[in-house]
N, C-alpha and C. Protein backbone atom coordinates (compact mmCIF):
# COMPACT_ATOMS: atom_id res chain seq x y z
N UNK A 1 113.15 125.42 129.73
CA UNK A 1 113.35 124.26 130.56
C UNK A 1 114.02 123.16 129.74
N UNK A 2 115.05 122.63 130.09
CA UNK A 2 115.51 121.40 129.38
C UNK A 2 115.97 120.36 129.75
N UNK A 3 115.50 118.79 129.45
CA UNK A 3 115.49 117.72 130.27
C UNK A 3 116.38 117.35 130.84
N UNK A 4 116.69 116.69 131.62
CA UNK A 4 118.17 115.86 132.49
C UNK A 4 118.50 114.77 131.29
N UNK A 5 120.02 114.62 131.16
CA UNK A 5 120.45 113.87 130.28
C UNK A 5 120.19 112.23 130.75
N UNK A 6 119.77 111.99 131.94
CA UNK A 6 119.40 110.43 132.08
C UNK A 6 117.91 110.34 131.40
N UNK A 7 117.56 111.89 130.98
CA UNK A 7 115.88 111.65 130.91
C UNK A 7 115.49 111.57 128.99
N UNK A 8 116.70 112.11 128.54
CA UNK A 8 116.68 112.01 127.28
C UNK A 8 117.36 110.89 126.77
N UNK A 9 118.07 110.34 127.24
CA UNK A 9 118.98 108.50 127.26
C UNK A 9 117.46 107.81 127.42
N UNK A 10 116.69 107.89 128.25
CA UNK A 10 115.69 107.16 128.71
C UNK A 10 114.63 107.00 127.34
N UNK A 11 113.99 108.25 127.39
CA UNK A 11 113.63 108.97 126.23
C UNK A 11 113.65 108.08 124.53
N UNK A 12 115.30 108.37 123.94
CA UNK A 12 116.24 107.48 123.05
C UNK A 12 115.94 105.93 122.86
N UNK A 13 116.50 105.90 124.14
CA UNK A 13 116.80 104.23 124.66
C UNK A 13 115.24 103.40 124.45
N UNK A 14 114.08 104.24 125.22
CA UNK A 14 112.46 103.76 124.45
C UNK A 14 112.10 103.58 123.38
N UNK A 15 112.98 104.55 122.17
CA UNK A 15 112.35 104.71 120.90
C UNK A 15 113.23 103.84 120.36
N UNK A 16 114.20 103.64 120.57
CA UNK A 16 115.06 102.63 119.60
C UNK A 16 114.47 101.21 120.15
N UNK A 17 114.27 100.80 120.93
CA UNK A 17 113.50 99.18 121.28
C UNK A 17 112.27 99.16 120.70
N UNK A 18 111.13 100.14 120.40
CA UNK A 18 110.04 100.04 120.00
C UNK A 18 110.54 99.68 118.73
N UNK A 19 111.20 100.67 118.32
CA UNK A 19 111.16 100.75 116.23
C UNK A 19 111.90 99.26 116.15
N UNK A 20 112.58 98.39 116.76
CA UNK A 20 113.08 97.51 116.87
C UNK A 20 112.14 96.51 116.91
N UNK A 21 111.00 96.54 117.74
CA UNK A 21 109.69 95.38 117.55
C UNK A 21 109.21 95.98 116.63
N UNK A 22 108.94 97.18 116.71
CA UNK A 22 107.92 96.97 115.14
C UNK A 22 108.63 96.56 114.19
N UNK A 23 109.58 96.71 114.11
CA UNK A 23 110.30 96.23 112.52
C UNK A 23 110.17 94.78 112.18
N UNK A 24 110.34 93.97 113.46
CA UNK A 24 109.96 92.09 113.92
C UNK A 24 108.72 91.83 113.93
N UNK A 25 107.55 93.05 113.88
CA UNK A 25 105.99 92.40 113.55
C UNK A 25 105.49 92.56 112.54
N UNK A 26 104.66 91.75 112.07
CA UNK A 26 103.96 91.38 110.82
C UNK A 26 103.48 92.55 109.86
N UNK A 27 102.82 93.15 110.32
CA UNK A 27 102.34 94.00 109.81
C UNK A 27 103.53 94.91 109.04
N UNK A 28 104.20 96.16 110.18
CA UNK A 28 105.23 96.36 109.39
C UNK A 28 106.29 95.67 108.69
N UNK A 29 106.86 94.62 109.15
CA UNK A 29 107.18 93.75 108.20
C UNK A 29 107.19 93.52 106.87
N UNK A 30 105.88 93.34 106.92
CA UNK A 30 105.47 92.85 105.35
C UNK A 30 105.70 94.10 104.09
N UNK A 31 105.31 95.33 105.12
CA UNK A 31 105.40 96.68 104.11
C UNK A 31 106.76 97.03 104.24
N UNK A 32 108.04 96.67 105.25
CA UNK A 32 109.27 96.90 104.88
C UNK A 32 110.03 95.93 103.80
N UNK A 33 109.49 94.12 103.86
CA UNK A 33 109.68 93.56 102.93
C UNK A 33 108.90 93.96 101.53
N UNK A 34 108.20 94.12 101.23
CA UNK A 34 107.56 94.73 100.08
C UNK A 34 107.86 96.33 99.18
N UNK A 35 108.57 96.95 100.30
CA UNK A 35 109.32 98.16 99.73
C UNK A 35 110.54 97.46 99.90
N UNK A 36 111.33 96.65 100.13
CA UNK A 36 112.96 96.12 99.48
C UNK A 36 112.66 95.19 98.32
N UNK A 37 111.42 94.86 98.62
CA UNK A 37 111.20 93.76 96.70
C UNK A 37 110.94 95.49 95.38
N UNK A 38 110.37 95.91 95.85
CA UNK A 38 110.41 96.85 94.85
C UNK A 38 111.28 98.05 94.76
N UNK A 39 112.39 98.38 95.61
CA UNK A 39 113.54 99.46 95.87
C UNK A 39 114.33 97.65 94.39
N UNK A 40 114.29 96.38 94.81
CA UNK A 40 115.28 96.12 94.22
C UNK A 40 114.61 95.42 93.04
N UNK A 41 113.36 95.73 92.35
CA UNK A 41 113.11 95.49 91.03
C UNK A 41 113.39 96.87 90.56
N UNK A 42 113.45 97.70 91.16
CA UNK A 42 113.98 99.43 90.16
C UNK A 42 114.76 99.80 89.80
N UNK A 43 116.19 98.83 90.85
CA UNK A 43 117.41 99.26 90.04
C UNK A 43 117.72 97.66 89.65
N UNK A 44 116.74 96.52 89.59
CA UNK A 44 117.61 95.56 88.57
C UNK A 44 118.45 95.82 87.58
N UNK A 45 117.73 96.80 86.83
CA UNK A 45 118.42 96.78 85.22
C UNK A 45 118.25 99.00 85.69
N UNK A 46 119.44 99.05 84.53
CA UNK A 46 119.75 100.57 84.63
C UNK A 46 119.03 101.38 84.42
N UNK A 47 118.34 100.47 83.16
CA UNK A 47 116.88 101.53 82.42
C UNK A 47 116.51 102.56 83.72
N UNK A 48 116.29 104.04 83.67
CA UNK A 48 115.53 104.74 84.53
C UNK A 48 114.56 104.98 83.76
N UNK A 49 114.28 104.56 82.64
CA UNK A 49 112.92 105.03 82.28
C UNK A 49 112.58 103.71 82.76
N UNK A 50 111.97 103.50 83.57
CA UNK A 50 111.09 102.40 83.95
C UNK A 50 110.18 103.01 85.14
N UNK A 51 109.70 103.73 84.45
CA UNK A 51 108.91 105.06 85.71
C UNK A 51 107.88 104.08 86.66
N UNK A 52 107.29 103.51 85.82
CA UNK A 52 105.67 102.47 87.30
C UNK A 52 106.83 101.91 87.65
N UNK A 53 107.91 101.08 87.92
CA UNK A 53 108.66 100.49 88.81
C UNK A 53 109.30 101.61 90.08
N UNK A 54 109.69 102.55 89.50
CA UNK A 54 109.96 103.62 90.63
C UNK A 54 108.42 104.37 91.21
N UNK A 55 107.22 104.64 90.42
CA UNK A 55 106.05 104.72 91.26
C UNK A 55 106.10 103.97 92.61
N UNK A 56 105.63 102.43 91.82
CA UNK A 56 105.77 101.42 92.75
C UNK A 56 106.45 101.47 93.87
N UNK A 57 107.89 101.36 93.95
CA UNK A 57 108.52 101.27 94.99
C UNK A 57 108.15 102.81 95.64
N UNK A 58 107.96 103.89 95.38
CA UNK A 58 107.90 105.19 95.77
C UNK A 58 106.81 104.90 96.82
N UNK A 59 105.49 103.99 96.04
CA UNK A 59 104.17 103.77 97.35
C UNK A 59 104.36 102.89 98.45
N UNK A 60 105.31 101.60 98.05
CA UNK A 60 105.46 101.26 99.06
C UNK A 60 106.54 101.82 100.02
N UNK A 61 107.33 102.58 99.38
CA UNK A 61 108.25 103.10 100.60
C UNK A 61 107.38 104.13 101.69
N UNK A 62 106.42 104.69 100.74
CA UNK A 62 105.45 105.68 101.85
C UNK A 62 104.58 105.01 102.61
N UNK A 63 104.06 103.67 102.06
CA UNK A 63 103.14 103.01 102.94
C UNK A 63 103.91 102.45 103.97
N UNK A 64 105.07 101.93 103.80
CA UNK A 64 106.50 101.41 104.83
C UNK A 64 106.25 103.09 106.65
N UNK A 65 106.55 104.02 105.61
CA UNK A 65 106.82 104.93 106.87
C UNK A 65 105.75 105.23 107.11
N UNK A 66 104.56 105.03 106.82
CA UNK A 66 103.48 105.69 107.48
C UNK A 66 103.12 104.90 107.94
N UNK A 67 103.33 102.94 107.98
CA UNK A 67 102.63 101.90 109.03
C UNK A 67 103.77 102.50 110.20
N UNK A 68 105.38 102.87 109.95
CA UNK A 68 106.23 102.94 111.09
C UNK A 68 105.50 104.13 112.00
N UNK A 69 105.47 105.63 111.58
CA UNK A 69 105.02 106.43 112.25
C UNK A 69 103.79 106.50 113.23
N UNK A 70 103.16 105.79 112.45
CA UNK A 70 101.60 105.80 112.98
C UNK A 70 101.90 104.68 114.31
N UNK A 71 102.70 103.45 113.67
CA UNK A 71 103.13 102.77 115.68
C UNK A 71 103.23 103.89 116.31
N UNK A 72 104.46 104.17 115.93
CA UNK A 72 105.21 105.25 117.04
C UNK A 72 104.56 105.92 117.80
N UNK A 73 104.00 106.91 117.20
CA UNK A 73 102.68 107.50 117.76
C UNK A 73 101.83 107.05 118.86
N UNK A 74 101.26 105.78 118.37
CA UNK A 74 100.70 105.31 119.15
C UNK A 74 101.27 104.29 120.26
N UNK A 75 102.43 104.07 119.70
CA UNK A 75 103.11 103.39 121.11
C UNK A 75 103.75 104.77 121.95
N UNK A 76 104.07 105.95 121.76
CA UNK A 76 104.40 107.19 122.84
C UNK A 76 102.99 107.30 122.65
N UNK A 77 102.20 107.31 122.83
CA UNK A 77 100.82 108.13 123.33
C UNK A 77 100.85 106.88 124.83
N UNK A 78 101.02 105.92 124.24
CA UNK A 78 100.48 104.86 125.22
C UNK A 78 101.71 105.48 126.45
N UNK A 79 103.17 105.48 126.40
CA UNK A 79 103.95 105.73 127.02
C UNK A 79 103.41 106.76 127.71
N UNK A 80 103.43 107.75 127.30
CA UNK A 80 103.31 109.30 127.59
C UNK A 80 101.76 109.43 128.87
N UNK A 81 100.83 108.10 128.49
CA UNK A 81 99.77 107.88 129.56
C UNK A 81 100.25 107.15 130.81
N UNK A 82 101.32 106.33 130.18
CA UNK A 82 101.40 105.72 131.79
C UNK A 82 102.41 106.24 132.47
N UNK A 83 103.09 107.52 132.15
CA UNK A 83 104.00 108.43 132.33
C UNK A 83 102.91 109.43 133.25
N UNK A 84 102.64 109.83 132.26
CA UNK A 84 101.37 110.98 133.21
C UNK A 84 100.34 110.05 133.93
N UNK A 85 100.17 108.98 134.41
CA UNK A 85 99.68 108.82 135.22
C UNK A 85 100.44 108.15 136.54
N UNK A 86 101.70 107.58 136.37
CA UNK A 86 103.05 107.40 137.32
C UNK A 86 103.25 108.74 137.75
N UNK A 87 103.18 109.91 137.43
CA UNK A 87 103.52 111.13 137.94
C UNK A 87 102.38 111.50 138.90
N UNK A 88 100.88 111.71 138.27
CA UNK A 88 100.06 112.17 138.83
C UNK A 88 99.67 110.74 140.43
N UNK A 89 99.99 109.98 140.19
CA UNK A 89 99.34 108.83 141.20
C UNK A 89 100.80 109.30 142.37
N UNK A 90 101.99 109.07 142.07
CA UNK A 90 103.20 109.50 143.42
C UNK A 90 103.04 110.82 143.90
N UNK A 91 102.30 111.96 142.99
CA UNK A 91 101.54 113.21 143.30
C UNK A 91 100.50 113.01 144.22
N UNK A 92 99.99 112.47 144.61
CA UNK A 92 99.25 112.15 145.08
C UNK A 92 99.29 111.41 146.48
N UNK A 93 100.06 110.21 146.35
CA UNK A 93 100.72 109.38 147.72
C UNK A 93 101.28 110.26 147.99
N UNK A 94 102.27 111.53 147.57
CA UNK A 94 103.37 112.05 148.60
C UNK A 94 102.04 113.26 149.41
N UNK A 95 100.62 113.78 148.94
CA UNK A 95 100.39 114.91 149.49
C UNK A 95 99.76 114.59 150.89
């Protein structure tokens, strides 16, 4: 089975506005500003032996995508309920 192309635009078009507020709220925010302070204390100077500066930035870049994912998630779970319940409730008025 494979979706109608207005349904995967739709789909798209949801996920790019979400990742768009989360990126404008605080929370993620702070962990996307905090992994660009430390992506740009690692390559200040050339030295690559400066290994805890690339740690560093390495944790916050993972703490960065795992505050993003974990929205996501939970903003499509939320979607995906009032989806399945817009379906099941007009299921219902039409029987």
């Amino acid at each position: 089975m494979s979706f109608p192309v207005w349904f995967i635009q739709t789909v798209q078009a949801r996920l790019d506005e979400v990742s768009t507020r989360l990126e404008r709220q605080s929370e993620p925010r702070q962990a996307f500003e905090q992994e660009r302070k430390a992506f740009q204390a690692l390559f200040a100077s050339i030295d690559i032996a400066r290994k805890p500066e690339f740690q560093y930035w390495e944790d916050k870049l993972s703490l960065k995508h795992s505050l993003l994912y974990e929205s996501l998630y939970l903003q499509g779970l939320k979607d995906g309920m009032q989806l399945a319940n817009a379906v099941a409730t007009s299921s219902v008025l039409s029987d």
